[in-house]
Protein backbone atom coordinates (compact mmCIF):
# COMPACT_ATOMS: atom_id res chain seq x y z
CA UNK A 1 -85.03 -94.13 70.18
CA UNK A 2 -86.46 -95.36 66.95
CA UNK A 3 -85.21 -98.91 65.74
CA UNK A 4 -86.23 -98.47 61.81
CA UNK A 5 -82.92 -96.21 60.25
CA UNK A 6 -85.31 -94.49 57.44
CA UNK A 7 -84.92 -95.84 53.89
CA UNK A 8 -84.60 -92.33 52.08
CA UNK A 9 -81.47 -91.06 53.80
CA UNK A 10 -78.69 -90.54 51.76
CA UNK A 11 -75.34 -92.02 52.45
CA UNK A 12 -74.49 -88.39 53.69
CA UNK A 13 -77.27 -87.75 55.70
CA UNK A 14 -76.53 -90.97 57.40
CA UNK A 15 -73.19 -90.41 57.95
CA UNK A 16 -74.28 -86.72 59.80
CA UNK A 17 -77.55 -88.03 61.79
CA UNK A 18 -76.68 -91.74 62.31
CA UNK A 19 -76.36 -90.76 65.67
CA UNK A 20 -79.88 -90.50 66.24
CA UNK A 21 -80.34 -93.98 65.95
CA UNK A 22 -77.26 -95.80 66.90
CA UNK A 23 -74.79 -96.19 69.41
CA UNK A 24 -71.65 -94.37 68.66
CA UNK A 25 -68.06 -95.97 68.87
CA UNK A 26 -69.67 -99.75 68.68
CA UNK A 27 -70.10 -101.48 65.26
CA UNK A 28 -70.91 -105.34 64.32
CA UNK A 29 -68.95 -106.83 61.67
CA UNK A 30 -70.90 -110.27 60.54
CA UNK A 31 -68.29 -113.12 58.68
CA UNK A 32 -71.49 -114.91 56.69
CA UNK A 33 -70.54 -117.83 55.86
CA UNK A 34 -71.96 -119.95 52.93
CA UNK A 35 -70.36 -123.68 50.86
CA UNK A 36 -71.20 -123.67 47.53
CA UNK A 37 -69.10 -126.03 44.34
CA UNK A 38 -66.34 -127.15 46.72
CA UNK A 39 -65.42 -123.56 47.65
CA UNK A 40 -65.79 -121.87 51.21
CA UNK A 41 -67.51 -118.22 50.42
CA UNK A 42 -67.92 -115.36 52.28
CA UNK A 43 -70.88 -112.73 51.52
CA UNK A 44 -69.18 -109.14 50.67
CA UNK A 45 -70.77 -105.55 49.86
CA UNK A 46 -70.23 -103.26 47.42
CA UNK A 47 -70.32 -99.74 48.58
CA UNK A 48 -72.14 -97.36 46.49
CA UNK A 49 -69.73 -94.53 44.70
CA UNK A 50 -66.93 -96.66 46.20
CA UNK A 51 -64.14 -98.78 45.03
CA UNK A 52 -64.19 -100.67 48.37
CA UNK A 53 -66.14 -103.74 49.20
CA UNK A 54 -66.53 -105.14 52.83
CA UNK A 55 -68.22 -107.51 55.03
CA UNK A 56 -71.46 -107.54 56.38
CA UNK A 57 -71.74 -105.06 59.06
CA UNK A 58 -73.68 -102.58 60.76
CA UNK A 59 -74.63 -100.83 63.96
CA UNK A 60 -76.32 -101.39 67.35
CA UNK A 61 -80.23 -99.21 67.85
CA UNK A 62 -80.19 -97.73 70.98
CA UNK A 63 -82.27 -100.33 72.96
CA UNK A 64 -81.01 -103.31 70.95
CA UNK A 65 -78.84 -106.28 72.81
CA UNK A 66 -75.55 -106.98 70.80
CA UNK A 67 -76.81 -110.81 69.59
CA UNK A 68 -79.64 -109.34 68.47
CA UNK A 69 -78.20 -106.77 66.37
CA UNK A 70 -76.06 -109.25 65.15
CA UNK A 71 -78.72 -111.32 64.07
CA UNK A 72 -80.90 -108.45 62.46
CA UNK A 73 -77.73 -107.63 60.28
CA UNK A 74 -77.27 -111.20 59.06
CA UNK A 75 -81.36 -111.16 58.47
CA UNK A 76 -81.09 -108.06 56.51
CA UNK A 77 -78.28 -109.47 54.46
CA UNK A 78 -79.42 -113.50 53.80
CA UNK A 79 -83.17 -113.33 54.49
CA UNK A 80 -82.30 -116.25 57.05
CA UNK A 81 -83.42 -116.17 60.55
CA UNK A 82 -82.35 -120.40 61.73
CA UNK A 83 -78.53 -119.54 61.71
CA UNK A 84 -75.55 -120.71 63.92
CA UNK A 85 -74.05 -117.24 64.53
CA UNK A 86 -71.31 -116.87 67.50
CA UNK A 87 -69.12 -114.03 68.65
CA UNK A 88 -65.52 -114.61 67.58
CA UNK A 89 -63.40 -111.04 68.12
CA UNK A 90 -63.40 -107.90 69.36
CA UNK A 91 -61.53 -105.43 66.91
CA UNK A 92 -60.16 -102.00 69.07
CA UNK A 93 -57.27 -100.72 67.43
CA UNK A 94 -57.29 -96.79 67.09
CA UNK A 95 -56.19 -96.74 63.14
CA UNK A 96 -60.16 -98.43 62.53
CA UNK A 97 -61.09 -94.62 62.62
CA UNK A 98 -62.24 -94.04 59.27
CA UNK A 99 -61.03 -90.12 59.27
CA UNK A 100 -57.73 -91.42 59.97
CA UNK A 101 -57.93 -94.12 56.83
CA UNK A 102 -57.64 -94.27 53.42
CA UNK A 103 -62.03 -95.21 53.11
CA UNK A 104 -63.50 -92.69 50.91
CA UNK A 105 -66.21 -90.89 52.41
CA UNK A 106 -68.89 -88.63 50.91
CA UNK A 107 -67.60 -85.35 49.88
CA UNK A 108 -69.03 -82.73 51.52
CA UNK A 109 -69.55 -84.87 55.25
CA UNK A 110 -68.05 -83.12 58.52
CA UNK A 111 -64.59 -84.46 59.67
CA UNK A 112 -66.24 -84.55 63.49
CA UNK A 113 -69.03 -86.87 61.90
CA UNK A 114 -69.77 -89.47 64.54
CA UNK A 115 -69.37 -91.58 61.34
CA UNK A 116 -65.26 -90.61 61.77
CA UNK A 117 -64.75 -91.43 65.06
CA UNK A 118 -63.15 -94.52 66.45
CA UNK A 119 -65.34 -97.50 66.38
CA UNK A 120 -65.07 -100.86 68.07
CA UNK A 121 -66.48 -103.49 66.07
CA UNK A 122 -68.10 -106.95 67.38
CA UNK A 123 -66.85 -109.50 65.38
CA UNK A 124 -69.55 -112.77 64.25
CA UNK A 125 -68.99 -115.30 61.77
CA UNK A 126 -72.70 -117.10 60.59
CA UNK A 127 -72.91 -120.62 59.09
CA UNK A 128 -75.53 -120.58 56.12
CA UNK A 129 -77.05 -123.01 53.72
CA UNK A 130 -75.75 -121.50 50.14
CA UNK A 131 -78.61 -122.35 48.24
CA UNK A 132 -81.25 -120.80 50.37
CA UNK A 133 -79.59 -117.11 50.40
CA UNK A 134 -80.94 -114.48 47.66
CA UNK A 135 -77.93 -111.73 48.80
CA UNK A 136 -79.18 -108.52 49.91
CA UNK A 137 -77.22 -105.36 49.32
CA UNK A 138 -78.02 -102.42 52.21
CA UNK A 139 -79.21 -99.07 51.04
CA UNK A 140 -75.64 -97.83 51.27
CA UNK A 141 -74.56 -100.74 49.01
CA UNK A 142 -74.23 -101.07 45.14
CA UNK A 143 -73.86 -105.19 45.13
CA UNK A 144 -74.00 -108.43 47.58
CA UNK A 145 -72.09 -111.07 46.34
CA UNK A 146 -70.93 -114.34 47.35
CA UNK A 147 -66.64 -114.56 46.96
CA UNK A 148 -64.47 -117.41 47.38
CA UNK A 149 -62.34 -116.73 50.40
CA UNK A 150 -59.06 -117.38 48.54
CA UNK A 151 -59.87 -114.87 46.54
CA UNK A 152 -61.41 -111.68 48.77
CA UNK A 153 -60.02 -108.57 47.08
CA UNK A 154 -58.55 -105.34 49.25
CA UNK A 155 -61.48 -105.03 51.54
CA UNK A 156 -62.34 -101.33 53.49
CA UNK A 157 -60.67 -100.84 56.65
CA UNK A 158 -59.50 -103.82 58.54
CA UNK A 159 -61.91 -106.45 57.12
CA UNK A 160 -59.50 -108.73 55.65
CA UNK A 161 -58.18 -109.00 59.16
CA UNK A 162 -61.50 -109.68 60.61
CA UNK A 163 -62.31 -112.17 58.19
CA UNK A 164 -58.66 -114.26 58.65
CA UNK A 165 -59.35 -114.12 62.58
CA UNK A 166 -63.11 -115.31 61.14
CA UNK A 167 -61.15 -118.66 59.51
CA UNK A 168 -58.92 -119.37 62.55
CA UNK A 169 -61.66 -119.32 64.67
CA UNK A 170 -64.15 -121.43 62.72
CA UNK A 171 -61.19 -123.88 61.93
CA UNK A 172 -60.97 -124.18 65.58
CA UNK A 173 -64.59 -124.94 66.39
CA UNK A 174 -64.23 -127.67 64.21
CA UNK A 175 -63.38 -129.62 66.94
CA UNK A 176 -66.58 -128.95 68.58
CA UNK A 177 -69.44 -127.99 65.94
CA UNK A 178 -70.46 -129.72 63.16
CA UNK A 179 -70.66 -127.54 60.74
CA UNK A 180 -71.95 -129.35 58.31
CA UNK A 181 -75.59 -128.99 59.02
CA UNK A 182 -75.90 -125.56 58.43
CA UNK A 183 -73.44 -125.24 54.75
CA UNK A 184 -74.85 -128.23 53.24
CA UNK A 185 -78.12 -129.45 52.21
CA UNK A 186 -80.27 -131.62 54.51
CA UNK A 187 -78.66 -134.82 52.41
CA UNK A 188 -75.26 -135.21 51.40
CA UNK A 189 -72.64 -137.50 51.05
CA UNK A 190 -69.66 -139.04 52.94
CA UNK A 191 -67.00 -137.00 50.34
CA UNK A 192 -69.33 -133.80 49.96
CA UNK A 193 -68.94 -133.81 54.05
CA UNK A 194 -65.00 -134.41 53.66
CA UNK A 195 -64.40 -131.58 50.88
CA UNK A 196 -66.16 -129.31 53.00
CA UNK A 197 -63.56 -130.28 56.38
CA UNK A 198 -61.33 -130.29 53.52
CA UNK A 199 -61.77 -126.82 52.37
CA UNK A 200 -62.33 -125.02 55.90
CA UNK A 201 -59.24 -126.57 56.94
CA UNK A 202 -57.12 -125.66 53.87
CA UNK A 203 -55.63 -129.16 53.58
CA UNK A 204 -56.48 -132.75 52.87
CA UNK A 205 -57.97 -135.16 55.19
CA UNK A 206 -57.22 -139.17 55.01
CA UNK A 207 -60.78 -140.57 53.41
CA UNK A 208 -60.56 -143.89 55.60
CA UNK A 209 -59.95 -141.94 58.70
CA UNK A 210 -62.43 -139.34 58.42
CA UNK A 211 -65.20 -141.24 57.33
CA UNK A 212 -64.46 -143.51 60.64
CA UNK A 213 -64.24 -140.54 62.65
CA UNK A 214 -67.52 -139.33 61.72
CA UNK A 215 -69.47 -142.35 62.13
CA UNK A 216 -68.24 -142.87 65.49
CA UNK A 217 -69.61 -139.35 66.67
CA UNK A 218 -72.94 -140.88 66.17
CA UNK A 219 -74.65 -137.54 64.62
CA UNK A 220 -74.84 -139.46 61.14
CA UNK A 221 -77.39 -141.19 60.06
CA UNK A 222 -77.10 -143.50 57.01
CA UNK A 223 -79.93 -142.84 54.50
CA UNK A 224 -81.28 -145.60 52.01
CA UNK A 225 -80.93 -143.16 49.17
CA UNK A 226 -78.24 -142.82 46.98
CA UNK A 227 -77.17 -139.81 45.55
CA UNK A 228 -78.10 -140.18 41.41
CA UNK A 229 -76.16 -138.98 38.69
CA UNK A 230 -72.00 -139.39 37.77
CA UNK A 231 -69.81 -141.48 36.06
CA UNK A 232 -68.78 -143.71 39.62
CA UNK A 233 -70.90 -145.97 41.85
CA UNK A 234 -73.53 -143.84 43.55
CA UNK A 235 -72.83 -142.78 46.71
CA UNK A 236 -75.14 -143.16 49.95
CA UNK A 237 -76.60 -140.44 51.17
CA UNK A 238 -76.56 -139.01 54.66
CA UNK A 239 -78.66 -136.72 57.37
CA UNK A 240 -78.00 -134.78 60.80
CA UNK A 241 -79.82 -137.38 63.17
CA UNK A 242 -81.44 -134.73 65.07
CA UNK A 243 -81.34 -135.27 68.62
CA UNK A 244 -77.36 -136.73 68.08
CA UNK A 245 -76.77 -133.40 66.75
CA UNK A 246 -78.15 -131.63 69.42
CA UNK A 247 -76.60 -133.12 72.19
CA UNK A 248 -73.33 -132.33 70.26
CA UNK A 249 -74.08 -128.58 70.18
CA UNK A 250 -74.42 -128.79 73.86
CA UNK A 251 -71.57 -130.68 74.50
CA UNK A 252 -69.41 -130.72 71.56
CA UNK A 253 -67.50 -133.03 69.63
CA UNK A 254 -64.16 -133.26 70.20
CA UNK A 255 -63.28 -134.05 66.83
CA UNK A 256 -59.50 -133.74 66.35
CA UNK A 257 -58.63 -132.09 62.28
CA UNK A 258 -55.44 -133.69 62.14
């Protein structure tokens, strides 16, 4: 089976021969991820002739492994190919049949549309540096935005659901990844790191005991710069030390959030 889905099919045409070129009944929902202005966003799509918008998703070729399915759709999406991207859910309730929902389809497509059935979707959230994502809308899409995750409107079938179970489980790897490396720049400083804990967690973190805490997991390192600009004392700057970092990806952190 062919893994390029041609470009000039219409949404319709899709919707009748998709079939062709993907697996039916298994879909991958992708929870991108980006930090941008002190706000935790999440990438969204605008579906074309639609009032709904959703996450990033799509579907698995033939002779393509799951991961790397999930990885083409974030690619497709971001541009980005270094990502931290990890399998979080899988979402197999029978009402995610879109025939059975209220998602508008294109008029004219068959109710028996593979398209209709019932689909169980592969949930992955991805970690990505803000600033270094142009969004990408699919051919089926009007728009790609990024949207603060406090404010994610109505979303198309059970993607606000996917994207809450997305939070609980990235809140909970905060224990074990640092995150930081892949939503903020390659220097930052002590608070930037803290607002972003801060806003993952949805709550406020003690300054004095988090910036002990993350010394002491030895992943820091201290730069001689100091970040320029504002009305306060500058602050320093800091980096991932690399091989710190690495070791803590293969053994995690153990950082408690309390």
């Amino acid at each position: 089976m062919s893994k390029v889905l041609p470009k000039q099919l219409s949404i319709k045409e899709f919707y009748e021969k998709g079939d062709l070129f993907f697996v039916p009944h298994i879909s991958i929902d992708c929870v991108i991820f980006g930090f941008h202005t002190g706000q935790l966003k999440v990438l969204l799509l605008k579906l074309k002739d639609m009032k709904e918008w959703g996450l990033a998703g799509g579907f698995v070729f033939y002779d393509e492994p799951i991961e790397a399915a999930a990885k083409r759709i974030v690619f497709e999406r971001t541009g980005l190919t270094d990502i931290y991207l990890t399998q979080f859910y899988t979402f197999g309730d029978p009402s995610r049949q879109r025939g059975k929902g209220k998602l508008k389809i294109p008029q004219g497509t068959k109710r028996d549309s593979w398209i209709n059935q019932r689909f169980i979707t592969i949930g992955h959230w991805a970690l990505v540096e803000y600033s270094k994502v142009v969004p990408i809308p699919d051919q089926f899409s009007s728009a790609c935005e990024w949207v603060d995750v406090r404010k994610v409107p109505l979303l198309m079938l059970d993607h606000n659901t996917i994207l809450e179970k997305a939070l609980q489980s990235l809140r909970i790897s905060l224990n074990d990844y640092p995150i930081g490396k892949d939503l903020l720049p390659a220097k930052f400083t002590m608070p930037e790191l803290q607002r972003l804990y801060e806003t993952v967690l949805d709550k406020k973190l003690d300054r004095r005991n988090f910036h002990k805490r993350m010394l002491s997991l030895g992943i820091l390192k201290k730069l001689k710069e100091k970040k320029k600009g504002g009305a306060h004392k500058a602050p320093h700057l800091y980096s991932f030390e690399r091989r710190a970092y690495q070791k803590a990806l293969n053994h995690g952190l153990k950082l408690g959030t309390s």
